[in-house]
N, C-alpha and C. Protein backbone atom coordinates (compact mmCIF):
# COMPACT_ATOMS: atom_id res chain seq x y z
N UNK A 1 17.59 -25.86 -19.18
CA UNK A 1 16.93 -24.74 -19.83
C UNK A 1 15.45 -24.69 -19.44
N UNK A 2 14.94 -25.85 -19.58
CA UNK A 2 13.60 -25.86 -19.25
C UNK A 2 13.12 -25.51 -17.48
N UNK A 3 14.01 -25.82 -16.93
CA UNK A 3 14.41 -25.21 -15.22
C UNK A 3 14.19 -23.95 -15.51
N UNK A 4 15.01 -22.94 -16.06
CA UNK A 4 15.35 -21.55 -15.92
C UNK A 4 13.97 -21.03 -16.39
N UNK A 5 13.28 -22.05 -17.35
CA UNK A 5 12.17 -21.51 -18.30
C UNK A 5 11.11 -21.07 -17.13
N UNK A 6 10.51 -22.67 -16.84
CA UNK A 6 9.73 -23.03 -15.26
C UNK A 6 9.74 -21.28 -13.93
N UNK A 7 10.88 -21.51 -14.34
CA UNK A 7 11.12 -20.55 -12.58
C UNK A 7 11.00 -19.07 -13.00
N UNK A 8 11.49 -18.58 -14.50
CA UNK A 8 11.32 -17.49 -15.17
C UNK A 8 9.21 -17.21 -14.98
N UNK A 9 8.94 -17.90 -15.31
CA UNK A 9 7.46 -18.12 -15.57
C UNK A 9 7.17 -18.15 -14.13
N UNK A 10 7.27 -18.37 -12.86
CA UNK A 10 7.54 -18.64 -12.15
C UNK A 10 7.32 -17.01 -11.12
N UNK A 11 8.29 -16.70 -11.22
CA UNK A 11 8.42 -15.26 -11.03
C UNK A 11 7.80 -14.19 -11.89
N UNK A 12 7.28 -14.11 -12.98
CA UNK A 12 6.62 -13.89 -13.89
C UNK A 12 5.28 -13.44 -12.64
N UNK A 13 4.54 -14.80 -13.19
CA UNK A 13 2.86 -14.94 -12.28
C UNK A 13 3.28 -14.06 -10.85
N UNK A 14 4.46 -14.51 -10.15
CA UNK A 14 3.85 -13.27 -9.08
C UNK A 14 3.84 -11.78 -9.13
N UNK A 15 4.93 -11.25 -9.81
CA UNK A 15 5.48 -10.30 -9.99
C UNK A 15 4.04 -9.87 -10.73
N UNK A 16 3.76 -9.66 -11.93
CA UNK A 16 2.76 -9.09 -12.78
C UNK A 16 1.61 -9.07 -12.29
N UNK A 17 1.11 -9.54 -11.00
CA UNK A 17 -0.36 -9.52 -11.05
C UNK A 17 0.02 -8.16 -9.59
N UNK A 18 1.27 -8.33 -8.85
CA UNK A 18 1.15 -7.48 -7.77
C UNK A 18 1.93 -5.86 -8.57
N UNK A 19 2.12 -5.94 -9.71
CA UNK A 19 1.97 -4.53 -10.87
C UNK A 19 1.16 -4.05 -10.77
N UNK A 20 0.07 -4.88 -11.42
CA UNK A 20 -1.14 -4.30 -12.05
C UNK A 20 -2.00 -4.05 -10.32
N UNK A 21 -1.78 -4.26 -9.28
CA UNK A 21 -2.58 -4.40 -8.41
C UNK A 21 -2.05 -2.59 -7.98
N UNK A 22 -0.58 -2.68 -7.89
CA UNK A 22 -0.12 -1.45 -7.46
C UNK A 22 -0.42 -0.25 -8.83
N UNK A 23 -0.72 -0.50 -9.77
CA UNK A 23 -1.35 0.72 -10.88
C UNK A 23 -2.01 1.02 -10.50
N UNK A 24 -3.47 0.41 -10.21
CA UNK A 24 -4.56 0.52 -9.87
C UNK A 24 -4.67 1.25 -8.59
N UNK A 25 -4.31 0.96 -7.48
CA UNK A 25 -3.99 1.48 -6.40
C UNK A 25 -3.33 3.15 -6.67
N UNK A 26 -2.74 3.43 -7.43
CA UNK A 26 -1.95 4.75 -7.49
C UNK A 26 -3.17 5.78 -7.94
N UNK A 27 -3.32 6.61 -6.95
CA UNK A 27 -3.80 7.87 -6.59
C UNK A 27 -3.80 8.67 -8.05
N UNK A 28 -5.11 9.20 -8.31
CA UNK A 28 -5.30 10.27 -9.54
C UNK A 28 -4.00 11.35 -9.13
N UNK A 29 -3.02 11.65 -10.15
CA UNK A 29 -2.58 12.87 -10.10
C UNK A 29 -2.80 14.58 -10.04
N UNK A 30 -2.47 15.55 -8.93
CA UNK A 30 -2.73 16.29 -8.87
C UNK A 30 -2.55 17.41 -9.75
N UNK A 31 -3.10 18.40 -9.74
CA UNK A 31 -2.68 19.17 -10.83
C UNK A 31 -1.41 20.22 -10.18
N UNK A 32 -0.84 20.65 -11.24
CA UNK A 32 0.41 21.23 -10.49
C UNK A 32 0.03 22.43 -10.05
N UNK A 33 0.97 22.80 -9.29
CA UNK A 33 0.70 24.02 -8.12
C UNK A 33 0.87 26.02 -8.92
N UNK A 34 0.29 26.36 -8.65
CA UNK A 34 0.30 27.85 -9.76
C UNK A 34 1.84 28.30 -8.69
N UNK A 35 2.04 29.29 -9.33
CA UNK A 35 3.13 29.81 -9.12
C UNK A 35 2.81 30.90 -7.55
N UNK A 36 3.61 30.78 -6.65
CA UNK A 36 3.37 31.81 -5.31
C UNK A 36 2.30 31.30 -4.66
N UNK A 37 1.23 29.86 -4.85
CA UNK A 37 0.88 29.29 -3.74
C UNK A 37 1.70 28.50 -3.19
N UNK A 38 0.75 28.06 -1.65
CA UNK A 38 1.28 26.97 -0.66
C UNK A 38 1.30 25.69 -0.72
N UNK A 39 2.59 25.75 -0.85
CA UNK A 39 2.78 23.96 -0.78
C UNK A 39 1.99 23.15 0.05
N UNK A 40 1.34 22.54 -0.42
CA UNK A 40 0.95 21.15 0.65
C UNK A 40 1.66 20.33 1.21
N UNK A 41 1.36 20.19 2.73
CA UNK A 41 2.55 19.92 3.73
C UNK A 41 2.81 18.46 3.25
N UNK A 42 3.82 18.08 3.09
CA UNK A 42 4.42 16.31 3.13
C UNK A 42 5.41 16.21 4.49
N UNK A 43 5.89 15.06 4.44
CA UNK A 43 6.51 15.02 5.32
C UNK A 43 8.12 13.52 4.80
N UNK A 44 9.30 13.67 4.90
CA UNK A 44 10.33 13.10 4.06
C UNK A 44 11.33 12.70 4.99
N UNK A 45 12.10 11.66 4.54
CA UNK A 45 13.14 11.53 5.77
C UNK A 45 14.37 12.44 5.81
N UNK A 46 14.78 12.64 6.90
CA UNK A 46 15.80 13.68 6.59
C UNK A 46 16.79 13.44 6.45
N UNK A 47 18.18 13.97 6.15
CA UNK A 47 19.27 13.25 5.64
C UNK A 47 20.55 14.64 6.60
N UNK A 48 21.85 13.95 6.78
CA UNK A 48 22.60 14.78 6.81
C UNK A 48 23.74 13.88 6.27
N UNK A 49 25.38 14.60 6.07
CA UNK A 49 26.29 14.16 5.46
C UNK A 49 26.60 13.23 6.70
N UNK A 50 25.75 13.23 7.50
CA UNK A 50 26.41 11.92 8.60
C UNK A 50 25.76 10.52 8.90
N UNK A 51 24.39 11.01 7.92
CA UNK A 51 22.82 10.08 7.84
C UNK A 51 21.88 10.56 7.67
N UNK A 52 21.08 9.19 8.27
CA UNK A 52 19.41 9.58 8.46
C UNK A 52 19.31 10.08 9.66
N UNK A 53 18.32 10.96 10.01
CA UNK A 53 17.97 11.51 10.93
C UNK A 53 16.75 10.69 11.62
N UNK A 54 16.69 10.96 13.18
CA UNK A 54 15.55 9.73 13.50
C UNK A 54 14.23 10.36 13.05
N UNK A 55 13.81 11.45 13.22
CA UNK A 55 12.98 11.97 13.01
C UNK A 55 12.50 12.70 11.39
N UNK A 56 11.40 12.35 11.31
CA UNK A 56 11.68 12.82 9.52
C UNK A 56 10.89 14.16 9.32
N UNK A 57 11.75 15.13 8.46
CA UNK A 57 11.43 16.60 8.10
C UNK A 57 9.70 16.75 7.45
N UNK A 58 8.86 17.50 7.89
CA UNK A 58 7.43 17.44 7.57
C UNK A 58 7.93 19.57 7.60
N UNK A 59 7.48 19.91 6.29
CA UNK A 59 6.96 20.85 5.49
C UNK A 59 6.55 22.10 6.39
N UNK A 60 5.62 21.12 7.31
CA UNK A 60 4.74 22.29 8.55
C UNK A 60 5.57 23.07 9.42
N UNK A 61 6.84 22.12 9.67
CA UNK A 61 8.11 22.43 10.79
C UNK A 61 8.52 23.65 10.24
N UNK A 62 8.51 24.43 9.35
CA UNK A 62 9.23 25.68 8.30
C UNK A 62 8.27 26.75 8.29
N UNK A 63 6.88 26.04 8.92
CA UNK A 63 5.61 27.77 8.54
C UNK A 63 6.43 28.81 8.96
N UNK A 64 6.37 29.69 7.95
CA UNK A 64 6.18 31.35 8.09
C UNK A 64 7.83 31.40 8.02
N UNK A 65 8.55 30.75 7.11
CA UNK A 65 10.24 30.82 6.78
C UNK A 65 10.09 30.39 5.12
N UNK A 66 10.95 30.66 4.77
CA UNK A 66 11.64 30.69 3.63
C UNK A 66 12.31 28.97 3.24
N UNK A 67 11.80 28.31 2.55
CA UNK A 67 11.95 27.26 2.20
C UNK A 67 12.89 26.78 0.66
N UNK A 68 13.63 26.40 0.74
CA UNK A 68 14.48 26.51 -0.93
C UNK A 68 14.40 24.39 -0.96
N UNK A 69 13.45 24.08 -1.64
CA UNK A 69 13.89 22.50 -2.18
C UNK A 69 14.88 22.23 -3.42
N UNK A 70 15.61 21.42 -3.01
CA UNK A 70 16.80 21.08 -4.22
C UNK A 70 16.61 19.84 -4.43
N UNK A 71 16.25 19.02 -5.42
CA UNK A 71 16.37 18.00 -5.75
C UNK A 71 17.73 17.29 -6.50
N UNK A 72 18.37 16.46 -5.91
CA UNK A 72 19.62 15.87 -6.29
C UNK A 72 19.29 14.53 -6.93
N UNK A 73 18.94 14.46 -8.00
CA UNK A 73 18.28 12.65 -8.12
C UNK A 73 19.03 12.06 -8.79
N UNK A 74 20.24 11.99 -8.79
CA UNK A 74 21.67 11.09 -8.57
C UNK A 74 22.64 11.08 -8.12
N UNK A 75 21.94 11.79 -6.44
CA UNK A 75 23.40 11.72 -5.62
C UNK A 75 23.14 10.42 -5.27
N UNK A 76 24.59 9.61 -4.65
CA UNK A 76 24.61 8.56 -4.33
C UNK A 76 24.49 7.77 -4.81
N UNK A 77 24.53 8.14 -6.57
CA UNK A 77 24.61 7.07 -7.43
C UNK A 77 25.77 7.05 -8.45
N UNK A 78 25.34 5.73 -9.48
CA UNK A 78 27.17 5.35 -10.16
C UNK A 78 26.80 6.92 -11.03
N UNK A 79 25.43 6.86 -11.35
CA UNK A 79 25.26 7.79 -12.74
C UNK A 79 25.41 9.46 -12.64
């Protein structure tokens, strides 16, 4: 028990200090975008039903087209 305790504590000290290092590090949030402006370009990996693509989809590749984002945030999962 006192093993599991040790190594719990253990993992503890590293884990929590490289948290608080990555909070700190995280970028002020932007304010959200008004309605009928331009997205600011990102750039994401791309996906097809066959994979990843080597090259990853960037925002800019679409100027002056019609863009529809769908967010799926549990495909590929149990939930």
């Amino acid at each position: 028990m006192r093993m599991l305790s040790a190594a719990a504590l253990a993992v503890a000290a590293l884990v929590v200090p490289a948290m608080r290092a990555e909070a700190q590090a995280a970028p002020a949030p932007q304010p959200p975008l008004e309605v009928g402006a331009v997205a600011p370009d990102f750039v994401l990996p791309g996906a097809t039903r066959y994979g990843l693509l080597q090259q990853p989809v960037r925002l800019s590749d679409f100027r002056g087209k019609t863009v529809v984002l769908a967010f799926f945030f549990r495909a590929r999962t149990r939930g």
